[in-house]
Protein backbone atom coordinates (compact mmCIF):
# COMPACT_ATOMS: atom_id res chain seq x y z
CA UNK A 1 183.99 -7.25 146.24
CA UNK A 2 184.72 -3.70 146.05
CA UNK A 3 185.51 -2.33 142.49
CA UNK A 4 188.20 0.17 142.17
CA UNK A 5 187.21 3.17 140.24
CA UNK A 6 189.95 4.83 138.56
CA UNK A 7 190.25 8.76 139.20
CA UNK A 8 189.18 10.03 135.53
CA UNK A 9 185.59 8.55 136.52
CA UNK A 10 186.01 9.68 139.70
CA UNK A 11 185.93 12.92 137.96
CA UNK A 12 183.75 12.03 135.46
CA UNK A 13 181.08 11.14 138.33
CA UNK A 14 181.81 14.50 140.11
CA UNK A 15 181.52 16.54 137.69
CA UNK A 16 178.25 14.64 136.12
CA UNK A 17 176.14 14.93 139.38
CA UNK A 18 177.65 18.83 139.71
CA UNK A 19 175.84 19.13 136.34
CA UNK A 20 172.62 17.27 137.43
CA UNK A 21 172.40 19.55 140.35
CA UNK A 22 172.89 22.50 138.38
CA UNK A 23 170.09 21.29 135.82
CA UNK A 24 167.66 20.18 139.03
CA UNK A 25 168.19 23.81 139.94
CA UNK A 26 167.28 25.28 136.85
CA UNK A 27 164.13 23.47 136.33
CA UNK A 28 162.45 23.84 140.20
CA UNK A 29 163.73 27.18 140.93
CA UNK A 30 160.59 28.87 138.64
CA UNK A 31 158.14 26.49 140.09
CA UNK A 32 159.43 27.56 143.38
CA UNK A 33 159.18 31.09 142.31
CA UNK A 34 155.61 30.38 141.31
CA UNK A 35 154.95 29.00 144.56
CA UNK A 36 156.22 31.86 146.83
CA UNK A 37 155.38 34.95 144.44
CA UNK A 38 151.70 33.28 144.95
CA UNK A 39 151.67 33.68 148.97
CA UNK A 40 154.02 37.04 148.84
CA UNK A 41 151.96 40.46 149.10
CA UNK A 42 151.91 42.19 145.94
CA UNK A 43 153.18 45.64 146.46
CA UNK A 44 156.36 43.80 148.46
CA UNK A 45 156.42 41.82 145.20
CA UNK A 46 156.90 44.89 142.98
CA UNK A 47 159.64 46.16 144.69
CA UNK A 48 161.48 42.96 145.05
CA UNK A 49 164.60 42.55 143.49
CA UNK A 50 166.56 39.18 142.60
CA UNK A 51 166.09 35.53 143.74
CA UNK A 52 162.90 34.85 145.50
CA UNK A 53 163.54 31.98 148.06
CA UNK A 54 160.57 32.25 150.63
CA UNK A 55 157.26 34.48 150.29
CA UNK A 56 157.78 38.12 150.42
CA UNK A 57 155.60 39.25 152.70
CA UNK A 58 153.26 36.08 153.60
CA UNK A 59 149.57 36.86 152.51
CA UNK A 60 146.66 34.55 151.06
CA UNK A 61 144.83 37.56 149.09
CA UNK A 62 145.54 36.21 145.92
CA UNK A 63 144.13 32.39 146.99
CA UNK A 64 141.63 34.70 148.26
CA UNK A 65 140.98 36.33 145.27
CA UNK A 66 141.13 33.10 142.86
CA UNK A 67 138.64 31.57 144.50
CA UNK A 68 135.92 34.32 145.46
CA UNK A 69 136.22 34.59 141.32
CA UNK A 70 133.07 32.98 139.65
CA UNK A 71 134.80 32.50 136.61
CA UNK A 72 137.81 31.07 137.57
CA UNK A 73 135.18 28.77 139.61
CA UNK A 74 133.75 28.07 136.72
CA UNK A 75 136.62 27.60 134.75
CA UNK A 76 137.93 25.39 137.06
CA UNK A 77 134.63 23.12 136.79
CA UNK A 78 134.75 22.95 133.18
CA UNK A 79 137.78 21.72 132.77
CA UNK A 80 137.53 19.07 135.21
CA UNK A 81 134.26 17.74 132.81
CA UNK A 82 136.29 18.15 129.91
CA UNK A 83 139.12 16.11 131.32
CA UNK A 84 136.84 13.40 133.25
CA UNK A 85 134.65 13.20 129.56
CA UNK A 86 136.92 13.40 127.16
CA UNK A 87 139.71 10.61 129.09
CA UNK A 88 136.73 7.96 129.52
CA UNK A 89 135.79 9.18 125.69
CA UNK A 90 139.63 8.74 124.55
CA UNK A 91 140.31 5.95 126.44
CA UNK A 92 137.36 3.78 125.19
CA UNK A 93 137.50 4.63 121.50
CA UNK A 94 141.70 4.17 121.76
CA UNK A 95 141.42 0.91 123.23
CA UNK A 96 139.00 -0.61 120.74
CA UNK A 97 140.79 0.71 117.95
CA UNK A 98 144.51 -0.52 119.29
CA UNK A 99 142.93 -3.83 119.83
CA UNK A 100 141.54 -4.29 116.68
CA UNK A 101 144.47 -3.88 114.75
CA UNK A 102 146.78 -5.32 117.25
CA UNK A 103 145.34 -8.67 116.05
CA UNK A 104 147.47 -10.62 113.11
CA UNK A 105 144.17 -12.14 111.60
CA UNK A 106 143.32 -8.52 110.33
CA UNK A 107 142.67 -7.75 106.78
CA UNK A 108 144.85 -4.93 105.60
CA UNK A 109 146.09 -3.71 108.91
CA UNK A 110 149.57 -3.02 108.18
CA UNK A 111 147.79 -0.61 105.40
CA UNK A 112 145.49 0.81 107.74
CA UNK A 113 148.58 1.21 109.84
CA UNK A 114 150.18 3.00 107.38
CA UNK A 115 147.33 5.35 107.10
CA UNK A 116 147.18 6.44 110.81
CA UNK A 117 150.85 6.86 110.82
CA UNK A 118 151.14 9.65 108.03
CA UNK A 119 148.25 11.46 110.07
CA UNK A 120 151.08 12.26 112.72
CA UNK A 121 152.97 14.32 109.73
CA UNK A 122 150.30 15.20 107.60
CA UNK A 123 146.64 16.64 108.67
CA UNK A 124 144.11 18.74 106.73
CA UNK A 125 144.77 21.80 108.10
CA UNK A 126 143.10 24.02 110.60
CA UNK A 127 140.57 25.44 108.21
CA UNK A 128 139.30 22.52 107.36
CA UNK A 129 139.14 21.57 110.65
CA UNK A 130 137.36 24.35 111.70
CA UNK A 131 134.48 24.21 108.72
CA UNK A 132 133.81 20.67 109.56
CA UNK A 133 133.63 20.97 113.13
CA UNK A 134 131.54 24.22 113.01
CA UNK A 135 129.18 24.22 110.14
CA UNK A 136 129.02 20.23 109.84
CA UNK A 137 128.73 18.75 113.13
CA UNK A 138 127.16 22.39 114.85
CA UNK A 139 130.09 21.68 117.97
CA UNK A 140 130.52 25.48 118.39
CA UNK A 141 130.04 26.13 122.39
CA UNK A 142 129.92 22.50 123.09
CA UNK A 143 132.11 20.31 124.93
CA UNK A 144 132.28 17.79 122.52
CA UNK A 145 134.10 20.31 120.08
CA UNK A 146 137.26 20.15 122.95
CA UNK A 147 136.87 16.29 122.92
CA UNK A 148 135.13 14.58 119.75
CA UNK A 149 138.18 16.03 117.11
CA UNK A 150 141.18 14.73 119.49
CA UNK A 151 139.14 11.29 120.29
CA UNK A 152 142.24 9.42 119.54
CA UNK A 153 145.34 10.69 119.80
CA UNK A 154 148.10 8.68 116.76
CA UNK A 155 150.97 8.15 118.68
CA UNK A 156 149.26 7.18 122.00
CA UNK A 157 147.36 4.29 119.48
CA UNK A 158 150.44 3.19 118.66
CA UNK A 159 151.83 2.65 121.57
CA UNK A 160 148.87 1.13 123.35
CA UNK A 161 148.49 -0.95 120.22
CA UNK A 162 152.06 -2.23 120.52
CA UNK A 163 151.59 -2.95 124.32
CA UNK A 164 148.41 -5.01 123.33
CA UNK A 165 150.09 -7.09 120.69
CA UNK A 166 152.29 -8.40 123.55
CA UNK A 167 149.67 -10.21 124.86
CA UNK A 168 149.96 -13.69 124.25
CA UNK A 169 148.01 -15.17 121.17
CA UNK A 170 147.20 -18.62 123.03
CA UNK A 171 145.62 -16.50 126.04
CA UNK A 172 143.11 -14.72 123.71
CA UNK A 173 142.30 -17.65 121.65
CA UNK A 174 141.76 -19.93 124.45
CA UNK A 175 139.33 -17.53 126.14
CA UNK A 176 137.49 -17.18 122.72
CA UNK A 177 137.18 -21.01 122.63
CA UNK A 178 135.38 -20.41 125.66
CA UNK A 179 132.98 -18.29 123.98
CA UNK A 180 134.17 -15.46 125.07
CA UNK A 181 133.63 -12.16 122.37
CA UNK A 182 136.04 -9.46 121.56
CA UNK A 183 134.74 -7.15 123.65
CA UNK A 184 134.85 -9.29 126.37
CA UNK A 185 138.19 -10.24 125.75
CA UNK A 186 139.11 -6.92 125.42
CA UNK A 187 137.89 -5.64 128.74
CA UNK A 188 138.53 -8.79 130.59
CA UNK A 189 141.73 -10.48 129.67
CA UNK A 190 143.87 -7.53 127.69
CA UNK A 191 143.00 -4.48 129.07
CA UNK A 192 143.67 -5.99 132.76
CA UNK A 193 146.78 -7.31 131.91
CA UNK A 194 148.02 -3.59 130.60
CA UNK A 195 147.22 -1.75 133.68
CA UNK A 196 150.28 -0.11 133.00
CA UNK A 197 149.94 1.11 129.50
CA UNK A 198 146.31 2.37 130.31
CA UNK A 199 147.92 4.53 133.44
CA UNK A 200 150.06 6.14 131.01
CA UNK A 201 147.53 6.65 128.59
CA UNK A 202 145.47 8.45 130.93
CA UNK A 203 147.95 10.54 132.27
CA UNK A 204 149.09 11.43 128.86
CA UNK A 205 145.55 12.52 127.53
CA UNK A 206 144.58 14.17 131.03
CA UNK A 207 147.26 16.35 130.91
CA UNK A 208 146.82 17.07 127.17
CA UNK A 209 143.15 18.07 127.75
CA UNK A 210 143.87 19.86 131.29
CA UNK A 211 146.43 21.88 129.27
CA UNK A 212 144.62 22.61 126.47
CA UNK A 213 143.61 26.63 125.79
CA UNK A 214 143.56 26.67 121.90
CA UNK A 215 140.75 24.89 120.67
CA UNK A 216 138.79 26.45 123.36
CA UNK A 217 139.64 30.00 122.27
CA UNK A 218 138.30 28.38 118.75
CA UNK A 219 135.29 27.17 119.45
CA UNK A 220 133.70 28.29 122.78
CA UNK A 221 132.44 31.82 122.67
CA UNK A 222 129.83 31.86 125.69
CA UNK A 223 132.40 32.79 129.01
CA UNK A 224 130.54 30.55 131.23
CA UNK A 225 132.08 27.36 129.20
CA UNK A 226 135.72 28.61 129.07
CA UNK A 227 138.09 26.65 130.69
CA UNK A 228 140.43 27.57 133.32
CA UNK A 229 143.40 27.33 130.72
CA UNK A 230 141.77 30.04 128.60
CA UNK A 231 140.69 32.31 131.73
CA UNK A 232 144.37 31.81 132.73
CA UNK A 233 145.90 32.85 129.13
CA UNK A 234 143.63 35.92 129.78
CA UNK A 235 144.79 36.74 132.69
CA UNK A 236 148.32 36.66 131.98
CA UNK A 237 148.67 37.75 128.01
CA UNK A 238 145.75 40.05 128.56
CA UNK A 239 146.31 41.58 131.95
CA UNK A 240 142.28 40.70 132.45
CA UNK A 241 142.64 39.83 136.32
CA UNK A 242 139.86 41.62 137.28
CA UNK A 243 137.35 42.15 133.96
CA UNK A 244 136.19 38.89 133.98
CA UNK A 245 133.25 39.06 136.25
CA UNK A 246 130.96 41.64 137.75
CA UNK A 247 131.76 40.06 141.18
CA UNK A 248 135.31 40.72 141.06
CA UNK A 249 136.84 41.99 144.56
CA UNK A 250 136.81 45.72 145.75
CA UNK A 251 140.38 45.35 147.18
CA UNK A 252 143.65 46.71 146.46
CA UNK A 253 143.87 45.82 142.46
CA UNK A 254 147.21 46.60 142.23
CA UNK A 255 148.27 44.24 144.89
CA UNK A 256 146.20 41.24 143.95
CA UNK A 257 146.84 41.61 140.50
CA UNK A 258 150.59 41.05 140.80
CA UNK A 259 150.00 37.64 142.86
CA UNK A 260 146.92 35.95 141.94
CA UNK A 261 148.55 35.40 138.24
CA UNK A 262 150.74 33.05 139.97
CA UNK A 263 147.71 31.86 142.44
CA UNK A 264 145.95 30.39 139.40
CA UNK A 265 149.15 29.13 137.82
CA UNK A 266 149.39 27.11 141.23
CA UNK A 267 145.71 26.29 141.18
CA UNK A 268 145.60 24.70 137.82
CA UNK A 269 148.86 23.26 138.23
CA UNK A 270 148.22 21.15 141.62
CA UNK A 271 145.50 18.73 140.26
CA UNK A 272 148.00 17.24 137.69
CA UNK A 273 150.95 17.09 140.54
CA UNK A 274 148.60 15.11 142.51
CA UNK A 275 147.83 12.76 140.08
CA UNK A 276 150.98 12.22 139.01
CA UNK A 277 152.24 10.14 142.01
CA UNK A 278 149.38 7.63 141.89
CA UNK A 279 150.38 6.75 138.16
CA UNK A 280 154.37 7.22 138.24
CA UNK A 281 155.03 3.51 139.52
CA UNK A 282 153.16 2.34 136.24
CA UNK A 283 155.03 5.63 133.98
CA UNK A 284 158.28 3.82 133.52
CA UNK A 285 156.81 0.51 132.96
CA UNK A 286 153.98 1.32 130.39
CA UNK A 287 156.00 3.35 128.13
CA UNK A 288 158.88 0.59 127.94
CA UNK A 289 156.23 -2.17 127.47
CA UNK A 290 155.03 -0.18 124.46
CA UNK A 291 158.32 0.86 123.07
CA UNK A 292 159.70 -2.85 123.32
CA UNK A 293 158.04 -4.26 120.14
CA UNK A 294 157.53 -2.41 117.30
């Protein structure tokens, strides 16, 4: 049966996906930008003037450039440990803790609860931070300073906690009739059945550690552990395209420079963009199954 739609929301409709279109536009046109500034040639670059719809003079100097770079190399490295080590690191230490108080039969959880929650509007400050990261646990130029202090992230806990308490009670006692421990429940019955909620949660955390510049700038101080996010920011704020390595190239300057800013933004960018797809079937799902029950 065909429903009639009257001609207000006919309008309505028209003028709603005119907006969407509009907004779509918006949002892609400076990744598109990105994208053909990156293969343009710099001094055609310069002189261009408005909207950039296809590469300005097709060139892969800057690609080129990015990747005859040791230190963007390098860069680039890093921060594919630090993402690999520090989402097994958050993933493990999350899960544990969301399963422990997503049980019922736990003594003071809703006060421990309580506790975790206020860290989301309260924290101890960045000094602090610092002095105990520094002079008591010694993390300065080390990974684990990038990883160890964002271990788990509150809101993500809550969430995946949430999703976990959804998990029917007769399925985990029945398996711990069995014999079964809480680590091997946890690993074997709930974390299976919330394939979703773990895509999400590594997605979430990648991106928040491929991303990350600032505790980097804190922390590291030797250039062979930066990651690419800080070699980027000094690229771009700094105007240090060509200072960071002995090795860097003996071409035109002034034409690289203007195009292999947007090379690395493409670089760094890509990885996430291809992981995204792989894990956007579960996005939807996982965050729904952990918004559902609070």
């Amino acid at each position: 049966m065909k429903i009639k739609v009257s001609k207000p929301q006919q309008v309505f409709n028209i003028c709603n996906i005119i907006f969407m279109l509009v907004l779509a536009l918006v949002m892609i046109y400076p990744v598109w930008y990105v994208l053909c500034a990156s293969f343009s040639d710099g001094n055609r670059l310069v002189a261009h003037t408005g909207l950039l719809l296809v590469p300005d003079g097709f060139s892969l100097a800057a690609y080129e450039g990015v990747f005859k770079n040791s230190m963007i190399v390098k860069g680039y490295a890093n921060t594919v440990i630090i993402v690999v080590s520090g989402v097994l690191v958050n993933m493990v230490l999350t899960s544990i803790a969301a399963y422990c108080l997503s049980q019922k039969n736990v003594f003071w959880s809703g006060i421990l609860m309580r506790f975790i929650t206020i860290t989301m509007f309260i924290s101890g400050g960045l000094i602090p931070l610092y002095l105990l990261n520094t002079r008591a646990l010694h993390l300065t130029n080390s990974y684990l300073a990038l990883i160890l202090p964002t271990a788990i992230n509150t809101y993500n806990f809550i969430i995946m906690r949430t999703s976990f308490s959804s998990v029917p009670d007769s399925l985990l006692e029945s398996a711990r009739l069995d014999g079964a421990s809480h680590i091997q429940v946890l690993f074997k019955i709930v974390i299976p059945l919330s394939k979703s909620i773990m895509a999400v949660m590594v997605l979430y955390y990648a991106v928040g550690h491929w991303n990350s510049w600032f505790p980097a700038s804190i922390y590291i101080k030797e250039r062979t552990l930066f990651p690419l996010q800080l070699i980027l920011r000094e690229i771009l704020i700094q105007n240090d395209t060509f200072s960071m390595g002995q090795d860097a190239m003996a071409t035109d300057q002034y034409s690289i420079g203007e195009t292999i800013k947007y090379a690395i933004i493409v670089v760094a960018t890509v990885p996430i963009l291809c992981v995204y797809p792989f894990l956007q079937r579960y996005f939807t799902k996982g965050v729904l199954v952990g918004a559902v029950k609070g």
